[in-house]
PDB file of N, CA and C in Angstrom:
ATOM      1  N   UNK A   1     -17.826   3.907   1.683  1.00  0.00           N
ATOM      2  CA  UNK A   1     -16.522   3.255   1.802  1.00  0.00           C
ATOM      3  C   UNK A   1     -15.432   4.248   1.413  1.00  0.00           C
ATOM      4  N   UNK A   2     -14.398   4.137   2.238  1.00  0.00           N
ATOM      5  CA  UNK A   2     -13.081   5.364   1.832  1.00  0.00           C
ATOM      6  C   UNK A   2     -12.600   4.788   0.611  1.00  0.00           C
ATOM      7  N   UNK A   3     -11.716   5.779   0.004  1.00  0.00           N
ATOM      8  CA  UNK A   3     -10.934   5.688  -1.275  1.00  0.00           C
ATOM      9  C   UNK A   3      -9.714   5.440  -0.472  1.00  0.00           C
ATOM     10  N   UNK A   4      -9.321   4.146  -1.604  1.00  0.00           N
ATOM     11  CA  UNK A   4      -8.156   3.192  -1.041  1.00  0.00           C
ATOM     12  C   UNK A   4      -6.790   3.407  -1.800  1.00  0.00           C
ATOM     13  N   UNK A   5      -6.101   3.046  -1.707  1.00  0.00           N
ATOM     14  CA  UNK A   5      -5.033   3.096  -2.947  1.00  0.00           C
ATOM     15  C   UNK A   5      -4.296   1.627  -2.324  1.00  0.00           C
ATOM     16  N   UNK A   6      -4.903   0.793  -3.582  1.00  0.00           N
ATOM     17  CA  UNK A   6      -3.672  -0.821  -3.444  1.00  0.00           C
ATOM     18  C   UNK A   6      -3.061  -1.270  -4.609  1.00  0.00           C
ATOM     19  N   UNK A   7      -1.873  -1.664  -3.801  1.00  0.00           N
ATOM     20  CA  UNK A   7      -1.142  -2.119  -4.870  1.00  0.00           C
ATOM     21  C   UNK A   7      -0.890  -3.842  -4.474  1.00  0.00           C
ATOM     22  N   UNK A   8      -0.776  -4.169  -5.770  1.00  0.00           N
ATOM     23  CA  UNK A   8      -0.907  -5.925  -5.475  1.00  0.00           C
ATOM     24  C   UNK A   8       0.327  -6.123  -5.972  1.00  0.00           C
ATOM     25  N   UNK A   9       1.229  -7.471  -5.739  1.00  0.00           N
ATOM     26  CA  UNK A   9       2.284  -7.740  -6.895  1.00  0.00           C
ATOM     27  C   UNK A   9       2.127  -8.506  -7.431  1.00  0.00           C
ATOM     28  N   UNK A  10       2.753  -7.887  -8.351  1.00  0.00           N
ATOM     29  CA  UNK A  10       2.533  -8.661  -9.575  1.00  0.00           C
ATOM     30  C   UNK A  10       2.880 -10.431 -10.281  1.00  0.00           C
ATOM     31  N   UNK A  11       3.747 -10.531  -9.794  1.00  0.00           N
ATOM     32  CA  UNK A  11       3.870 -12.295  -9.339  1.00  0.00           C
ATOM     33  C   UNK A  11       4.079 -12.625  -8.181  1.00  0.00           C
ATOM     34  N   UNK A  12       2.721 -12.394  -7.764  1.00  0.00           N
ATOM     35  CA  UNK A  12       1.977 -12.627  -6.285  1.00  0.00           C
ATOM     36  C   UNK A  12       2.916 -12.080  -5.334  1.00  0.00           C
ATOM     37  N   UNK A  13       4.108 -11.849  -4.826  1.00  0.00           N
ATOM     38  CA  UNK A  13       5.558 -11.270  -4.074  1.00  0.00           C
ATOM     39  C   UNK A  13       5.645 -10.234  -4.328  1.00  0.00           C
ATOM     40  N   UNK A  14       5.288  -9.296  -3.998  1.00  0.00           N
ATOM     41  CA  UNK A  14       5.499  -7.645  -3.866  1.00  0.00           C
ATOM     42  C   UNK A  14       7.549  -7.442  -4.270  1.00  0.00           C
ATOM     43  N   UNK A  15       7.978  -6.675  -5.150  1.00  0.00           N
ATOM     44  CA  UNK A  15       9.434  -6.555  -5.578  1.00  0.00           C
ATOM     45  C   UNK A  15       9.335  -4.740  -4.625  1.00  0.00           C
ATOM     46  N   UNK A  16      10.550  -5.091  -4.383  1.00  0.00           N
ATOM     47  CA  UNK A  16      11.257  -3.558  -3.987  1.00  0.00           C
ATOM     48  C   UNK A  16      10.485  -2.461  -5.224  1.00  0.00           C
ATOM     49  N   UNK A  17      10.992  -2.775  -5.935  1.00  0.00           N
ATOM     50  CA  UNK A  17      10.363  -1.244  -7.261  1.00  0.00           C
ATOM     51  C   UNK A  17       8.771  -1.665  -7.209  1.00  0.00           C
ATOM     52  N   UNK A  18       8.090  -2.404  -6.966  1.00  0.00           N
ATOM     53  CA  UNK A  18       6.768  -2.214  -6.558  1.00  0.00           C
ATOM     54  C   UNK A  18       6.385  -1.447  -5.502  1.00  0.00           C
ATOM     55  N   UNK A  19       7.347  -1.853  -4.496  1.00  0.00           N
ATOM     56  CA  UNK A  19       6.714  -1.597  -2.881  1.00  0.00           C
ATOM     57  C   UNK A  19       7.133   0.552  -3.262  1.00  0.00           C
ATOM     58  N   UNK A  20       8.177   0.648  -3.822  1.00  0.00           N
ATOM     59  CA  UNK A  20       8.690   1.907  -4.683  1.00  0.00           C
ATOM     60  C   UNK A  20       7.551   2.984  -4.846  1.00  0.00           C
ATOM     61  N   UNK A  21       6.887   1.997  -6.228  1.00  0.00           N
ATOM     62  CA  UNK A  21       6.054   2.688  -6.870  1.00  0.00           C
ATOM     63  C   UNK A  21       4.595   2.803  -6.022  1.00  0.00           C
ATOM     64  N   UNK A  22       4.392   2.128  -5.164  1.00  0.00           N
ATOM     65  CA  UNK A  22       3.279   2.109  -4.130  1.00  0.00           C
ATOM     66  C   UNK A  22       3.283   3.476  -3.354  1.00  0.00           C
ATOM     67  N   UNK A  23       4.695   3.757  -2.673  1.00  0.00           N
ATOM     68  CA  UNK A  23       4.865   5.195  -1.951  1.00  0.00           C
ATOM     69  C   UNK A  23       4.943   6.095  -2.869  1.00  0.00           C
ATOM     70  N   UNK A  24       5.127   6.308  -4.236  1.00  0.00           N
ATOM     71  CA  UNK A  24       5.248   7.333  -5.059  1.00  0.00           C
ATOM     72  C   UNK A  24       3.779   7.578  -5.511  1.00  0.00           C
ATOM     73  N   UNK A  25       3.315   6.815  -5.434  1.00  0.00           N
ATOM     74  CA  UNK A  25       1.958   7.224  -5.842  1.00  0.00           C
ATOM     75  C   UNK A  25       0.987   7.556  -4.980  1.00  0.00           C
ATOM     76  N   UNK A  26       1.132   7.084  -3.618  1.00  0.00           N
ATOM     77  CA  UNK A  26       0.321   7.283  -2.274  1.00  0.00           C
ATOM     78  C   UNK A  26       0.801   8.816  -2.409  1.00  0.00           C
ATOM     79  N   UNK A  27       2.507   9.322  -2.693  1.00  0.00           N
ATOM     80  CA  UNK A  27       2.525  10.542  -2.447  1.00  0.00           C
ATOM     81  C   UNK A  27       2.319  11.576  -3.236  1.00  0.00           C
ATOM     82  N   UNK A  28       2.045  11.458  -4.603  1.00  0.00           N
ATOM     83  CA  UNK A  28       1.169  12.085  -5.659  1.00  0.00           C
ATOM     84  C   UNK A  28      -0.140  12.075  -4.998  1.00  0.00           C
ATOM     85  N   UNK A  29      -1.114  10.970  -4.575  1.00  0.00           N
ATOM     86  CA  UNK A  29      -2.083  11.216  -4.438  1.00  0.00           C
ATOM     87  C   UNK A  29      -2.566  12.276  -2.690  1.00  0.00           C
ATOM     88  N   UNK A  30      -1.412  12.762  -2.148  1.00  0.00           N
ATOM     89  CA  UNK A  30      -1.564  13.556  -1.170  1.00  0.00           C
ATOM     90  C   UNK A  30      -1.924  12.611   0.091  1.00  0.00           C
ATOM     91  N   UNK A  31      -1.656  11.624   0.352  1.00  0.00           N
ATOM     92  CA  UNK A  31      -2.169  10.843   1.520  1.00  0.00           C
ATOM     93  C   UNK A  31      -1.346  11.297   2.391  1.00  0.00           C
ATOM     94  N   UNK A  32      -2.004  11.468   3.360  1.00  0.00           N
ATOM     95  CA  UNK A  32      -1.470  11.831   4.792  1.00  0.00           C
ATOM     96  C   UNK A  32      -0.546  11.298   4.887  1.00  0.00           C
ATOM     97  N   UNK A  33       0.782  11.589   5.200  1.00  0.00           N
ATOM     98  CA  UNK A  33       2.344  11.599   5.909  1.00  0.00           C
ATOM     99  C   UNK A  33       1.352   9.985   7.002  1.00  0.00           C
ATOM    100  N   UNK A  34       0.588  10.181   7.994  1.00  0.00           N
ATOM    101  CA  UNK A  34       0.633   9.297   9.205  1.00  0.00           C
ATOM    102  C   UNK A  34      -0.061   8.436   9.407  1.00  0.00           C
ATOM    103  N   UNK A  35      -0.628   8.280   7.690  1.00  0.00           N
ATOM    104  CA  UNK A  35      -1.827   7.194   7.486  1.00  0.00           C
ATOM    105  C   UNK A  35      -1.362   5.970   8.013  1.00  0.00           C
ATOM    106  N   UNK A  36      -1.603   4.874   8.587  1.00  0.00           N
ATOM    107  CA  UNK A  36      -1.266   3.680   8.415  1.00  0.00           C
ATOM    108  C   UNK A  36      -1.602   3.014   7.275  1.00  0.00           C
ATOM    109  N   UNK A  37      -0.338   1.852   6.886  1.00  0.00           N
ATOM    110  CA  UNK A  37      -0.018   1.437   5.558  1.00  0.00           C
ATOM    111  C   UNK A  37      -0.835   0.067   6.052  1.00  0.00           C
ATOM    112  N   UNK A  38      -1.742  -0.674   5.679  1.00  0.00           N
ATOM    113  CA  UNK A  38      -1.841  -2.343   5.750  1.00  0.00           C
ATOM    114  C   UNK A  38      -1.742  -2.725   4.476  1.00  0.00           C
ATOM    115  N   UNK A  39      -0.898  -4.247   4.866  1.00  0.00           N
ATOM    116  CA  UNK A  39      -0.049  -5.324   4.159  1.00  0.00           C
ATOM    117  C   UNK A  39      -0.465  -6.356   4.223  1.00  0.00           C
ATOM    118  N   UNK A  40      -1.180  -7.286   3.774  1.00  0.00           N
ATOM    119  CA  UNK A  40      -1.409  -9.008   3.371  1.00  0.00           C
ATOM    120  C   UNK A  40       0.310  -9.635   2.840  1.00  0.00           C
ATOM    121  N   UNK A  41       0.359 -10.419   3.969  1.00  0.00           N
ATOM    122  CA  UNK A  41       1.289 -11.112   3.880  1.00  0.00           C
ATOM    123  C   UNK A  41       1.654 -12.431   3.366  1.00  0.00           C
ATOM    124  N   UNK A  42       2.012 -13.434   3.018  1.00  0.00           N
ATOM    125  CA  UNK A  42       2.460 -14.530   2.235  1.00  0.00           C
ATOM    126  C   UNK A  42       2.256 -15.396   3.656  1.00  0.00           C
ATOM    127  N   UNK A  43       2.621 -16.656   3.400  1.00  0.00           N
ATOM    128  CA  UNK A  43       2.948 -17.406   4.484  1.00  0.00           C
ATOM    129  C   UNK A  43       3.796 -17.447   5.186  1.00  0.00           C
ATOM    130  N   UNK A  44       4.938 -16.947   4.154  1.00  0.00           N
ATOM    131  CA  UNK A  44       6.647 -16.733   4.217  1.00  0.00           C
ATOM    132  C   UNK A  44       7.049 -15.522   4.418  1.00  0.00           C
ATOM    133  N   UNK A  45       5.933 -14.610   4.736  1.00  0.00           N
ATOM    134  CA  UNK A  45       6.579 -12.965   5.567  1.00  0.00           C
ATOM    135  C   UNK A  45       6.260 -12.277   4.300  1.00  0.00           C
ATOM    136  N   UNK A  46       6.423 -12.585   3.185  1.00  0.00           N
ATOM    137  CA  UNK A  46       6.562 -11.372   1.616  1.00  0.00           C
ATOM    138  C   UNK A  46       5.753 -10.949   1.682  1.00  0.00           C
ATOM    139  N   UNK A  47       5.386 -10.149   1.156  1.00  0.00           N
ATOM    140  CA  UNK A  47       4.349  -8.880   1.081  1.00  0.00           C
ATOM    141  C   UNK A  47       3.800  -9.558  -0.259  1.00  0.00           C
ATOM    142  N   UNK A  48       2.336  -9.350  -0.202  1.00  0.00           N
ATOM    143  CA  UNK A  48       1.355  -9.823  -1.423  1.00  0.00           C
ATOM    144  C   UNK A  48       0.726  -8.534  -1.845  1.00  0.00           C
ATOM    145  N   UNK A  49      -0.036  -7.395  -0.837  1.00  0.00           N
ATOM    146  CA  UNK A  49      -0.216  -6.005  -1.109  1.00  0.00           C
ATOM    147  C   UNK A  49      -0.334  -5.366  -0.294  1.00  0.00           C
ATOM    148  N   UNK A  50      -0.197  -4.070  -0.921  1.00  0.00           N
ATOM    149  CA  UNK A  50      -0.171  -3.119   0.286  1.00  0.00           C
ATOM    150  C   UNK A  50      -1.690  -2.653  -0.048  1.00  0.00           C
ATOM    151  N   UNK A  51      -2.055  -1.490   1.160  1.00  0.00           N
ATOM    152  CA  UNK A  51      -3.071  -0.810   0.823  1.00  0.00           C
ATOM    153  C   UNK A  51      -3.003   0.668   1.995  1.00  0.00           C
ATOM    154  N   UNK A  52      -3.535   1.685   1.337  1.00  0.00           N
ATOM    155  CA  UNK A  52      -3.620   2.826   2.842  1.00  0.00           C
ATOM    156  C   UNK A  52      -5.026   3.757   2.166  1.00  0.00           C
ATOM    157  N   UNK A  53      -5.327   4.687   3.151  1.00  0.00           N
ATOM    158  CA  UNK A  53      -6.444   4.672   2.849  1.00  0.00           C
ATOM    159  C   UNK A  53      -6.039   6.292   2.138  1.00  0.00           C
ATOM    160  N   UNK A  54      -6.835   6.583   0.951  1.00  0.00           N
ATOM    161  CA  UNK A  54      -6.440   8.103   0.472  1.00  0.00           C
ATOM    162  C   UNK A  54      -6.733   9.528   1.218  1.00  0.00           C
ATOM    163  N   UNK A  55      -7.845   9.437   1.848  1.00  0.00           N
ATOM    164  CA  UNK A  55      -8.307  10.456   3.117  1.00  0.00           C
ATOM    165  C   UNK A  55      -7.509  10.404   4.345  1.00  0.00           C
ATOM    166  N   UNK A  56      -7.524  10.715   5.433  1.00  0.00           N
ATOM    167  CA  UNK A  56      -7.168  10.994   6.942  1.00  0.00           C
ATOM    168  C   UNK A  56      -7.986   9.670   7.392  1.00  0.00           C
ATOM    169  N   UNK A  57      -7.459   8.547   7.783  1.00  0.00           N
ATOM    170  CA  UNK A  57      -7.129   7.275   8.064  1.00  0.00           C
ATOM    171  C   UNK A  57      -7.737   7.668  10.051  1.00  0.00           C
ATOM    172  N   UNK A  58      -9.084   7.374  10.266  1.00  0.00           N
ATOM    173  CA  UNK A  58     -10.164   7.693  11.561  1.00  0.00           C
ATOM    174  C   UNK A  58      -9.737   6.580  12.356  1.00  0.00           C
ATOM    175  N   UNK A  59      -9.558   5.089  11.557  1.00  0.00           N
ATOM    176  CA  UNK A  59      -9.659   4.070  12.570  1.00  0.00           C
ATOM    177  C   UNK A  59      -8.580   3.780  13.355  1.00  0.00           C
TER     178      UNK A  59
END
């Protein structure tokens, strides 16, 4: 299984300085610039988490 990097929020609604700290750390951890990002969404559109994959993203 690939190494993932997710971030969940924290009262269940993903906040701007979450969604923040999600790309700052994807970009410490060197993830590819063209990875695709997937998002679990709410019922209501909000973002619940993100996730991308830490390697070069095949699928």
């Amino acid at each position: 299984m690939p190494a993932v990097l997710r971030f969940i929020g924290e009262a269940k609604d993903m906040t701007l300085e979450e969604l923040a700290a999600f790309v700052e750390a994807a970009r410490k951890a060197d993830v590819p610039r063209d990875n695709p990002v997937r998002a679990e969404l709410s019922m209501s559109g909000k973002i619940k988490q993100v996730e991308v994959r830490i390697g070069v993203d095949d699928d």
